[in-house]
Protein backbone atom coordinates (compact mmCIF):
# COMPACT_ATOMS: atom_id res chain seq x y z
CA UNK A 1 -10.63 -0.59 -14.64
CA UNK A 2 -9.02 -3.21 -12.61
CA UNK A 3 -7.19 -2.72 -9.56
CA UNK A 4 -4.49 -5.06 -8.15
CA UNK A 5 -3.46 -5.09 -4.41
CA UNK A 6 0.31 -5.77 -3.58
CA UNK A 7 2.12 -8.06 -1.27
CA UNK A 8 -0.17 -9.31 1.24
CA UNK A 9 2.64 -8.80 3.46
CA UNK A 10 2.49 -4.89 2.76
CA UNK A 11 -0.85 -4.99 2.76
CA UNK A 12 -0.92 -6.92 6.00
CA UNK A 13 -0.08 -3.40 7.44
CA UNK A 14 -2.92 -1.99 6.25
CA UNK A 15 -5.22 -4.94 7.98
CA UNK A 16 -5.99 -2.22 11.25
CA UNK A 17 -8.01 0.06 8.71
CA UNK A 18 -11.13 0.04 6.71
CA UNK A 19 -10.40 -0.95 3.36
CA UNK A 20 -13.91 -1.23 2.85
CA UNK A 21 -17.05 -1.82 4.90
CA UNK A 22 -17.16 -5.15 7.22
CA UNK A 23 -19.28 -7.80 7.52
CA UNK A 24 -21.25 -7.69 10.34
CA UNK A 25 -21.94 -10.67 12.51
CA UNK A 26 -25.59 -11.13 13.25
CA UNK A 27 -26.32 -14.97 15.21
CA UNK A 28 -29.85 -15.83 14.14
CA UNK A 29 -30.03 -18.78 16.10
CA UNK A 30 -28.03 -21.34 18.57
CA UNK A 31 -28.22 -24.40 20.75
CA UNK A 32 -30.48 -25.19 22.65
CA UNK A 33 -28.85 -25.18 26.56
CA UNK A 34 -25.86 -23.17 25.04
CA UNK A 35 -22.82 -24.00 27.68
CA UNK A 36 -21.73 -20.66 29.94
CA UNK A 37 -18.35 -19.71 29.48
CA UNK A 38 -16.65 -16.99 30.60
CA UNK A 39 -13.93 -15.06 28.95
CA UNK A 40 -12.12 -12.91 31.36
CA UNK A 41 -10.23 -9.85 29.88
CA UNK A 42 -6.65 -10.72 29.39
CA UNK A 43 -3.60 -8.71 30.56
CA UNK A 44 -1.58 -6.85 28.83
CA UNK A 45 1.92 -6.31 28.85
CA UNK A 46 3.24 -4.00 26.46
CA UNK A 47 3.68 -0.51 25.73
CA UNK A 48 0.12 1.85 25.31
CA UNK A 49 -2.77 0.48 25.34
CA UNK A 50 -3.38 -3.38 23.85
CA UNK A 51 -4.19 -2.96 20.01
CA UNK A 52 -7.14 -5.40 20.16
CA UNK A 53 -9.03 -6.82 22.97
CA UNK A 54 -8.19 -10.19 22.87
CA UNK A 55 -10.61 -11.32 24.73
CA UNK A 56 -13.58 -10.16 23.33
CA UNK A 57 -12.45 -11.62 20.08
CA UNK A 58 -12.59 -14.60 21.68
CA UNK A 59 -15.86 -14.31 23.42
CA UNK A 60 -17.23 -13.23 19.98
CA UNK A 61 -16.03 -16.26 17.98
CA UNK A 62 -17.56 -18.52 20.68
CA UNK A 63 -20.69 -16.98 20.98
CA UNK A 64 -21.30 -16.87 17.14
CA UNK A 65 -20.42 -20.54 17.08
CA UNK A 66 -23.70 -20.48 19.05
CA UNK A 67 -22.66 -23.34 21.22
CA UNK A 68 -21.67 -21.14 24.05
CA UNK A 69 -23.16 -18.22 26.16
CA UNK A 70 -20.26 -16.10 27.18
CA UNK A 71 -20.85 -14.28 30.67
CA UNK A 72 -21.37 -10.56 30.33
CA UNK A 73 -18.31 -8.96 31.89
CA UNK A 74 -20.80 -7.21 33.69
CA UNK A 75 -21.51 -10.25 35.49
CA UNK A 76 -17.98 -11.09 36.51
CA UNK A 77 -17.36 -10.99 40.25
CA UNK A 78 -13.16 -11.03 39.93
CA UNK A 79 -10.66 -10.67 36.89
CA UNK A 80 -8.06 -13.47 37.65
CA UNK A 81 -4.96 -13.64 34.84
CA UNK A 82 -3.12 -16.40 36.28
CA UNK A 83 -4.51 -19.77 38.45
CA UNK A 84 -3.01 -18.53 41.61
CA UNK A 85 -6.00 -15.83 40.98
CA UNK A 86 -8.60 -18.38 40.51
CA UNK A 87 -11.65 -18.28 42.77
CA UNK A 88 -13.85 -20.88 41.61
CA UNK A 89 -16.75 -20.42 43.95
CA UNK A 90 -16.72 -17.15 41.88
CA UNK A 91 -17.77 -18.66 38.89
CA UNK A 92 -20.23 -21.06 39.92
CA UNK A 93 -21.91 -18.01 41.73
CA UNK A 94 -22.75 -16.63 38.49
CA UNK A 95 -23.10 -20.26 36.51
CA UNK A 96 -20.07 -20.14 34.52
CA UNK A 97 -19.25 -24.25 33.80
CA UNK A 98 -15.69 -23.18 32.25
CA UNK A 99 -13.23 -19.89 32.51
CA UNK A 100 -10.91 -18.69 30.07
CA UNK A 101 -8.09 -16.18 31.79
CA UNK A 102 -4.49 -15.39 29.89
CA UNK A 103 -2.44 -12.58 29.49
CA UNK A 104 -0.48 -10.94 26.35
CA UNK A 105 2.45 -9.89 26.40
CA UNK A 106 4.95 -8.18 23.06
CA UNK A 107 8.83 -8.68 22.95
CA UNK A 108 9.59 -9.92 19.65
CA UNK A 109 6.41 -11.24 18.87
CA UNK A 110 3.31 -11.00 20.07
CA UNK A 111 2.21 -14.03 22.76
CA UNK A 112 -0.71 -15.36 24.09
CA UNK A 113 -0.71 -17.61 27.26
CA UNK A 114 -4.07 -18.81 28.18
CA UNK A 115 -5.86 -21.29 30.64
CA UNK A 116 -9.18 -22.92 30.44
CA UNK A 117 -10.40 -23.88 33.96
CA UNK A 118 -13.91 -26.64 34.50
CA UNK A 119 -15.13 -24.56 37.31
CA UNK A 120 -17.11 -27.82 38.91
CA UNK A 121 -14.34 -29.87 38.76
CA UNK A 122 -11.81 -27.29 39.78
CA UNK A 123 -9.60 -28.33 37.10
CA UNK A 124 -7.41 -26.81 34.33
CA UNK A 125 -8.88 -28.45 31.10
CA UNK A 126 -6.62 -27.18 28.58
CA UNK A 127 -3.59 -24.53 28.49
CA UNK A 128 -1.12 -23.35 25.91
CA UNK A 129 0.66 -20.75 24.47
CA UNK A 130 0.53 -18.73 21.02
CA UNK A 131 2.92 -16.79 19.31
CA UNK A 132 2.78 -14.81 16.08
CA UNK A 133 3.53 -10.95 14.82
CA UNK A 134 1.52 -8.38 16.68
CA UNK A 135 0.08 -7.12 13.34
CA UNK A 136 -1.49 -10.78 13.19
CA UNK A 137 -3.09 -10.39 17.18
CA UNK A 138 -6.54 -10.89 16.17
CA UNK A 139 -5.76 -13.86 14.16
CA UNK A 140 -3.58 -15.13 17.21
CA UNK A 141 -6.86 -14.66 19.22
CA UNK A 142 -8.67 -16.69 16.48
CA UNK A 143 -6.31 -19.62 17.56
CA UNK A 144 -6.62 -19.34 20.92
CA UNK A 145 -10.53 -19.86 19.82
CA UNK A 146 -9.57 -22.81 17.97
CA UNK A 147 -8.11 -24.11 21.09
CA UNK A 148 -10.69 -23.94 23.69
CA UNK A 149 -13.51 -25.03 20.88
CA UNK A 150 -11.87 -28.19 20.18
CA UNK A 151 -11.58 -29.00 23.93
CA UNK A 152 -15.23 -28.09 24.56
CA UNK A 153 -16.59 -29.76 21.73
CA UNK A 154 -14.13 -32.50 19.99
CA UNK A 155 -14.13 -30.57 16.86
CA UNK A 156 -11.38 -28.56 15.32
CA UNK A 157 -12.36 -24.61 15.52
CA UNK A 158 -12.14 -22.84 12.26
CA UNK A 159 -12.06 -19.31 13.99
CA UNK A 160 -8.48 -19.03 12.48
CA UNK A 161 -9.58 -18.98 8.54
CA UNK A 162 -10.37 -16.82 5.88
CA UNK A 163 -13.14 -16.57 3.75
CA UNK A 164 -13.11 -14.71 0.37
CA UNK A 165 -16.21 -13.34 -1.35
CA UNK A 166 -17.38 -10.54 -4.27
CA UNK A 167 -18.82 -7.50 -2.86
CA UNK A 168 -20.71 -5.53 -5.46
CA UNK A 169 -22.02 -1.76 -4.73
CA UNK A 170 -24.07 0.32 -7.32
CA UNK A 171 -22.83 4.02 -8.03
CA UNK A 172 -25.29 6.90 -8.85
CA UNK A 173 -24.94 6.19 -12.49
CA UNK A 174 -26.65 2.99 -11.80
CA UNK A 175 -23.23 0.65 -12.57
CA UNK A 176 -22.19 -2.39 -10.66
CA UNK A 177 -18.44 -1.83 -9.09
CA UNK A 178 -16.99 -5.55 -8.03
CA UNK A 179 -14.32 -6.12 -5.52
CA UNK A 180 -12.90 -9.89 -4.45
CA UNK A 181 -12.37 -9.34 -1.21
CA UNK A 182 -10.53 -11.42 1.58
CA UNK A 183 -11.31 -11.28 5.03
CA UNK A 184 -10.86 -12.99 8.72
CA UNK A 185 -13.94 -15.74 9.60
CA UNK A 186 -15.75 -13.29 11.40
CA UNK A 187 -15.74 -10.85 8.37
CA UNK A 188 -13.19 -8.31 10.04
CA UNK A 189 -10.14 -7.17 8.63
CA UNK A 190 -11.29 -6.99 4.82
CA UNK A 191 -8.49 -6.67 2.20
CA UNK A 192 -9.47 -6.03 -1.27
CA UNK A 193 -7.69 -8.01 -3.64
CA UNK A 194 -9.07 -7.35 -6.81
CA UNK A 195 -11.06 -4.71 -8.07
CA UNK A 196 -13.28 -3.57 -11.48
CA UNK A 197 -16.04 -2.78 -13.26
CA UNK A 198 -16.32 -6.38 -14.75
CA UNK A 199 -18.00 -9.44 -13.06
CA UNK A 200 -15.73 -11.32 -10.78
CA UNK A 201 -16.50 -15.09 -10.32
CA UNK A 202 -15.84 -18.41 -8.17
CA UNK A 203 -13.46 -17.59 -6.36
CA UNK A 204 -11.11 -20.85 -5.02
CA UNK A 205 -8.59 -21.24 -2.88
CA UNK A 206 -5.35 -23.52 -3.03
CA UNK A 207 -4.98 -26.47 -1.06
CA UNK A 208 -2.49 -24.81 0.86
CA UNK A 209 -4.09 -21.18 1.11
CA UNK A 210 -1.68 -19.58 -0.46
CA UNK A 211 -3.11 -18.49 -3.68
CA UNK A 212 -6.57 -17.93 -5.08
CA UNK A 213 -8.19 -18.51 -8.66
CA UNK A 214 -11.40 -16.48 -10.10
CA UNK A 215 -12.71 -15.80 -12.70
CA UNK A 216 -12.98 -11.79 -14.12
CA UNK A 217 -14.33 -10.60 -17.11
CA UNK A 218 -11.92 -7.78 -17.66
CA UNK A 219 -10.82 -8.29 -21.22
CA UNK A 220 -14.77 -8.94 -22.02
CA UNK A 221 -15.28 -11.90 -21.88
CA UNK A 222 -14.43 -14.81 -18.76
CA UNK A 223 -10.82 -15.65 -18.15
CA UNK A 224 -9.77 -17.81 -15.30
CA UNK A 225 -6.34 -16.22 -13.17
CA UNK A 226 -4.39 -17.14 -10.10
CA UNK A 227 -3.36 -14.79 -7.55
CA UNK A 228 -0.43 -15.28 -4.96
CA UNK A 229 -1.92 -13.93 -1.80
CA UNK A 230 1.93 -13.00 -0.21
CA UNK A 231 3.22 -11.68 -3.70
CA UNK A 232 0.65 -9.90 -5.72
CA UNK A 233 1.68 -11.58 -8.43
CA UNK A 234 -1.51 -12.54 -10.82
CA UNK A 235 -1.09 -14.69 -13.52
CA UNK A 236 -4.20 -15.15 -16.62
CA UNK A 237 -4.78 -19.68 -16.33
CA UNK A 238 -7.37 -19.28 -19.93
CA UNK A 239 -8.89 -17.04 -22.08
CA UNK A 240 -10.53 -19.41 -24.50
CA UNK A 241 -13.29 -18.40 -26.38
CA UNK A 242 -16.57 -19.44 -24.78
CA UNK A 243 -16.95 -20.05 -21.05
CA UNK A 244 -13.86 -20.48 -18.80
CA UNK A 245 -15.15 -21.04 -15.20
CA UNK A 246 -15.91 -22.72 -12.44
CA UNK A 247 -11.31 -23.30 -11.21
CA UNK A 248 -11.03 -25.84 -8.83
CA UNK A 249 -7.22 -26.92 -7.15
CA UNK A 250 -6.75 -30.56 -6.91
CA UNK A 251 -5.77 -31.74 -3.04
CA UNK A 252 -2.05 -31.99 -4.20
CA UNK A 253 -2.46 -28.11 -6.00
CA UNK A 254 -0.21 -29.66 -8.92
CA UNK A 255 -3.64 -29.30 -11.45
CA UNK A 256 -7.15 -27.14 -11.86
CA UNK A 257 -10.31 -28.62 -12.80
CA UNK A 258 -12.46 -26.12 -14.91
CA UNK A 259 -15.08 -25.52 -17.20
CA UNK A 260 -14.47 -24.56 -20.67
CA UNK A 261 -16.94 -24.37 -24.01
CA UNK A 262 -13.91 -24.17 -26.20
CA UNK A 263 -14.85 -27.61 -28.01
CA UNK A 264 -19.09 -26.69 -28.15
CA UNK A 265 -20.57 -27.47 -25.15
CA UNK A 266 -19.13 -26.69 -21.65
CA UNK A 267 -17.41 -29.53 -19.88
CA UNK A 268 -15.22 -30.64 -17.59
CA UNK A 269 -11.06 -30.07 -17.98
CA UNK A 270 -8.22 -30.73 -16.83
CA UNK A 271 -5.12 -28.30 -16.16
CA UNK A 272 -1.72 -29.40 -15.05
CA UNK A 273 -0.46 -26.00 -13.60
CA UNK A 274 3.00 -26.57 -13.93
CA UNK A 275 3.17 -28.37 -18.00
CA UNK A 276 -0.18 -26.55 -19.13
CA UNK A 277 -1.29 -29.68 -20.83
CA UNK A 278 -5.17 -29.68 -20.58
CA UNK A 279 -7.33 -33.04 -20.63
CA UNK A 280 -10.65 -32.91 -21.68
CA UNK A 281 -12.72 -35.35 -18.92
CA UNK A 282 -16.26 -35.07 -19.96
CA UNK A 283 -17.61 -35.15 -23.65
CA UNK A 284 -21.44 -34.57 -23.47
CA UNK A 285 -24.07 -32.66 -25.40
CA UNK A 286 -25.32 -31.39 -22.15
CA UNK A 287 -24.05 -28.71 -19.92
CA UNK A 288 -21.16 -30.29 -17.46
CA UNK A 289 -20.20 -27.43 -14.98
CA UNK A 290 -18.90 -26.48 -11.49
CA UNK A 291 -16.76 -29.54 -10.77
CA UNK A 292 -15.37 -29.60 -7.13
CA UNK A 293 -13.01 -32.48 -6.05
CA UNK A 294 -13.07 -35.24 -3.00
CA UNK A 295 -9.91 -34.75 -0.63
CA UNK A 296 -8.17 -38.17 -2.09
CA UNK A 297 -7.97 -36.60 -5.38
CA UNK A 298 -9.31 -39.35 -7.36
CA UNK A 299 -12.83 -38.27 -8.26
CA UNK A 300 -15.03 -35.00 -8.69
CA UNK A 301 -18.44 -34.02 -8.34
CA UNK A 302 -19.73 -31.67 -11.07
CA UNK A 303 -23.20 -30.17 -11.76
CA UNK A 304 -24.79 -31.74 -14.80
CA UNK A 305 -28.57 -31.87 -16.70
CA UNK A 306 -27.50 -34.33 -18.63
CA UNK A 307 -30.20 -36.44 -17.48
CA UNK A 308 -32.93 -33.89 -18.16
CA UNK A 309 -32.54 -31.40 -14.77
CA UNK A 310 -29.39 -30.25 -13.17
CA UNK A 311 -28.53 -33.04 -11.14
CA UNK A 312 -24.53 -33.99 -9.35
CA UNK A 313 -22.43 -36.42 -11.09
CA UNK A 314 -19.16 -37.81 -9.77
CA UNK A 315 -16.23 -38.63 -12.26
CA UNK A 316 -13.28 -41.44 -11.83
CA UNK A 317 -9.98 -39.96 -12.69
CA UNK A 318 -8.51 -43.64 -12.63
CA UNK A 319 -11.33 -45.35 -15.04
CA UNK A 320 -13.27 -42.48 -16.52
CA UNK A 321 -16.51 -43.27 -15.53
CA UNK A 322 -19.12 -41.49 -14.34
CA UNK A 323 -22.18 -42.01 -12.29
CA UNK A 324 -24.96 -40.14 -11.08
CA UNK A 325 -25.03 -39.06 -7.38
CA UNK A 326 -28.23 -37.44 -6.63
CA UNK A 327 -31.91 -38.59 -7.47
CA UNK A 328 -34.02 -36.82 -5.10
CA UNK A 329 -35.78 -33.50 -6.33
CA UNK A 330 -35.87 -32.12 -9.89
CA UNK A 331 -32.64 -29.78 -9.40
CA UNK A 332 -29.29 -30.26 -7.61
CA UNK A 333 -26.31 -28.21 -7.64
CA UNK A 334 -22.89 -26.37 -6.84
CA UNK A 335 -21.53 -29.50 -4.51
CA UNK A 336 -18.87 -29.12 -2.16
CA UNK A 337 -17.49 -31.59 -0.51
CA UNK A 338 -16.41 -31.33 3.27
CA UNK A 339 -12.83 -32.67 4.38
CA UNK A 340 -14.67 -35.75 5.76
CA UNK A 341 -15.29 -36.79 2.53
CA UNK A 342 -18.78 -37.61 3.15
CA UNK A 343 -20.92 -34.77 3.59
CA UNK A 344 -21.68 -32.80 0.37
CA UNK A 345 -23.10 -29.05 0.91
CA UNK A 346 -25.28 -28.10 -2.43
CA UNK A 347 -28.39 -26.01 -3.82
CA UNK A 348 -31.26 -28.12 -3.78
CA UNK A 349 -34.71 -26.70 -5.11
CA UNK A 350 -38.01 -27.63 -3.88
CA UNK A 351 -41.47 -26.30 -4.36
CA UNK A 352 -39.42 -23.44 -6.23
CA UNK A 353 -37.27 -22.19 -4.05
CA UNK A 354 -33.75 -22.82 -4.12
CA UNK A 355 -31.72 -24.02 -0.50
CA UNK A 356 -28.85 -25.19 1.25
CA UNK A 357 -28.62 -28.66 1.97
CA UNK A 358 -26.35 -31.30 2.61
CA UNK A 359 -26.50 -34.92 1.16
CA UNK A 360 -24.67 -37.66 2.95
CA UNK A 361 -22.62 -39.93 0.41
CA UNK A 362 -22.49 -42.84 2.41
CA UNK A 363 -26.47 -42.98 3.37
CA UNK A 364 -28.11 -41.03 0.61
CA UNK A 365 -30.21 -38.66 2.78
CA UNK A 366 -30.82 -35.36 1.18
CA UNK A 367 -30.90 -32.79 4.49
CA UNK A 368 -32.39 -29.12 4.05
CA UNK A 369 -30.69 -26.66 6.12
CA UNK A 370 -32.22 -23.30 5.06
CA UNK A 371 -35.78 -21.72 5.14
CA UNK A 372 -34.77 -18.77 2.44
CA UNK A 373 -35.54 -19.11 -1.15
CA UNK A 374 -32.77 -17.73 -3.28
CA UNK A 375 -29.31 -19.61 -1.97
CA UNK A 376 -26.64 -20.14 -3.77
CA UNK A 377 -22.82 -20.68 -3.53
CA UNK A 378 -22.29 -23.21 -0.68
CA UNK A 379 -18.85 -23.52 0.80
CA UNK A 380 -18.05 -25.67 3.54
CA UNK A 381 -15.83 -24.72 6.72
CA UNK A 382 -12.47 -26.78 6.80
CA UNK A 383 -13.48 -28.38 9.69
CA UNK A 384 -16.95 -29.40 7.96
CA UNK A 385 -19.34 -28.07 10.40
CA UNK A 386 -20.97 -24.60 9.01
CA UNK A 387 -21.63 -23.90 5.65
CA UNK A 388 -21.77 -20.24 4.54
CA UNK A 389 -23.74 -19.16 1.26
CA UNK A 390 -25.14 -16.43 -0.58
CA UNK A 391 -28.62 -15.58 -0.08
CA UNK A 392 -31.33 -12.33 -0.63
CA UNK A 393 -32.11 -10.00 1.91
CA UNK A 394 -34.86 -7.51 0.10
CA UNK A 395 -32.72 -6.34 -2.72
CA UNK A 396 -29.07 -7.06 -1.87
CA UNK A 397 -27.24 -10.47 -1.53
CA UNK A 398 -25.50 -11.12 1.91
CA UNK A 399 -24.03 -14.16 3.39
CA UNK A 400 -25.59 -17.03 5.77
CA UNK A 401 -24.28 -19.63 7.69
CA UNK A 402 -25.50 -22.85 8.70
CA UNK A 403 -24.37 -25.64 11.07
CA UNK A 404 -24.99 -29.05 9.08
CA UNK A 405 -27.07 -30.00 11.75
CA UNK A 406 -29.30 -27.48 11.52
CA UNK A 407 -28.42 -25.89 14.56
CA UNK A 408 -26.50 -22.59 14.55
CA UNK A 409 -27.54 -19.89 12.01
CA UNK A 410 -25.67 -16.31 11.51
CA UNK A 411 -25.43 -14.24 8.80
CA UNK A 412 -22.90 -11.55 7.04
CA UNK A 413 -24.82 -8.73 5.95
CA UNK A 414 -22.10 -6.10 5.05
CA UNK A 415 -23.11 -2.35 5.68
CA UNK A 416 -22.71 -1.31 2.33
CA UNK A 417 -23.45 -3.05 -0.75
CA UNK A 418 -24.20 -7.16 -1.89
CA UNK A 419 -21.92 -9.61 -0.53
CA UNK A 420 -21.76 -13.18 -3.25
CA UNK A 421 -20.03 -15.71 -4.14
CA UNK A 422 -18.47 -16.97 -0.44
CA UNK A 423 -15.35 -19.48 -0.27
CA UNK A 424 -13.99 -20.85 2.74
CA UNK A 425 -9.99 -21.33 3.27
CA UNK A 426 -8.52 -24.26 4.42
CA UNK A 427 -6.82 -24.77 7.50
CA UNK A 428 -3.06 -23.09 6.78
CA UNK A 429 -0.05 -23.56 9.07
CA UNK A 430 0.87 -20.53 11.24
């Protein structure tokens, strides 16, 4: 049985309910010296009550960045909205080194004015204003996230993404029930796009994060599709015989590297989306598989054991020639490559036991990130600092996240069920 959702935009409207159980935030570990912020509750002008409380969202995404130690409410000794309101000695009373105060406010749209004040300084640091729909308020907040992360820390926020993934529950018969689900960063809002009793795999996203690709095994054996996220519309990519996996959108979205067995063993092809023409790239008695692409679009990265163990290879559109990336350890695998172009996110096994790492392209150096033993699926955020994976918890798969440093860990359980098979969205214009 398989189970299509509509529009997006429809189904936009359905964002405020449970579609299905959430993903529940749980920060395993931060900073060291995390920096005090505090997030004061935003006003609200509008009729009723405010739909979502902006500023928690906020404090939320901040805190589970685990760079920042929002100030309990609790704590807070006024609740300034504008600057004429600001009390500074206030804030270093309870040591809060920056101050985040706004207001929202629905005509049209839904708005978000906001101020971030340096409370030593005595200084506005950053200020701005977002509008959007005021179905899309939480996502809204998410940018106003964005905002004040990037002026903390340099680094573009990726609060204002989506991440898809495969949830899989059991019923009493003992079955497996799949659903590809989308949801916000922090696992909120879930939307089920797809659903059946059939394996659903790899999920990818288009370069502009409009559409999706996966694989589902819903006429028996594995066929590759592409789903518009604002239509519905769902079209079938392959259905050779053999394998057909592993879709990955090329930076430009005009072509899909996959994996198809068609020809004997699996390797590496080609798709141009618009002409259909497929181009056969590797030719190898080996098993060539889960090809990912740099951002410039003129070489991938694919999974090969071609030289005895599973190791990453990267291919040369312009002169066909491959060469082998990784040396160190006797298994490497499922590379994906962050927008920097330099920092690959991959399983890695050692002594056994499978983990996240990342391996640096320009230096070599293989980093483990993880401590678990079963991880799988790596997927870089767009803004290349956290990857989130697949991992065991007893007997169910959730998701983890890792900073590439090391430094921040949270993870995704969801309350009901496995989570697998995570993939980050790029950054997509408002």
């Amino acid at each position: 049985m398989i189970l299509v959702k509509g529009m997006l935009a429809c189904v936009l409207i359905l964002l405020g309910t449970e579609v299905q159980a959430e993903l529940q935030i749980e920060i395993n570990q931060g900073v060291e010296n995390p920096t005090p912020v505090a997030i004061v509750p935003f006003s609200w002008q509008g009729v009723g009550s405010a739909p979502d409380d902006v500023a928690q969202i906020i404090d939320s995404d901040l805190a589970r960045s685990g760079q920042f130690a929002p100030v309990s409410r609790r704590d807070m000794l006024s609740f300034p909205n504008r600057e004429s309101e600001m009390y500074f000695r206030d804030w270093r009373a309870i040591s809060a080194e920056y101050v985040l105060i706004g207001r929202v406010s629905v005509g049209s749209q839904a708005r978000i004015d906001f101020q971030l004040f340096d409370t030593n300084r005595q200084v506005a640091v950053d200020q701005g204003t977002i509008t959007g729909p005021e179905g899309e308020l939480r996502m809204l907040a998410h940018r106003v996230s964005d905002a004040v992360y990037e002026t903390l820390t340099g680094i573009s926020g990726a609060f204002a993404t989506r991440i898809l993934y495969v949830s899989v529950t059991r019923n009493p018969s003992g079955k497996d029930f799949y659903r590809l689900t989308l949801a916000d960063s922090d696992g909120r809002r879930p939307i089920v796009l797809l659903e059946s009793r059939d394996p659903i795999l790899s999920p990818a996203w288009s370069p502009d994060g409009q559409e999706v690709a996966y694989v589902s095994f819903e006429t028996s054996r594995p066929a590759i599709y592409r789903q518009n996220l604002r239509t519905g519309q769902r079209e079938q990519l392959t259905n050779f015989q053999g394998l057909n996996n592993s879709p990955a959108w090329s930076p430009d979205g005009n072509s899909m590297a996959l994996v198809l067995s068609k020809d004997g063993n699996p390797d590496i092809y080609l798709l141009n989306l618009k002409s259909r023409a497929l181009t056969r790239l590797t030719r190898h008695f080996a098993i060539d598989t889960e090809p990912t692409w740099m951002p410039d679009g003129k070489s991938l990265l694919f999974t090969s054991d071609r030289g005895g163990r599973p190791q990453i290879y990267r291919y040369d559109l312009r002169t066909q020639k491959i060469k082998r990336v990784t040396f160190e350890g006797l298994f490497n695998a499922r590379a994906r490559v962050a927008q920097d172009g330099r920092n690959v996110a991959l399983v890695h096994q050692r002594e056994g036991r499978y983990h996240i790492a990342v391996f640096d392209l320009v230096t070599d150096r293989l980093t483990v990130l993880t401590e678990t033993s079963l991880d799988e699926s790596p997927s870089i955020a767009p803004n290349g600092s956290i990857v989130l994976y697949a991992t065991k918890r007893g007997e169910d798969s959730i998701l983890g996240a890792v900073a590439v440093d090391g430094g921040v860990r949270f993870s995704l359980p969801s309350r009901e069920g496995s989570v697998q098979e995570p993939a980050w969205s790029p950054y997509v214009t408002p």
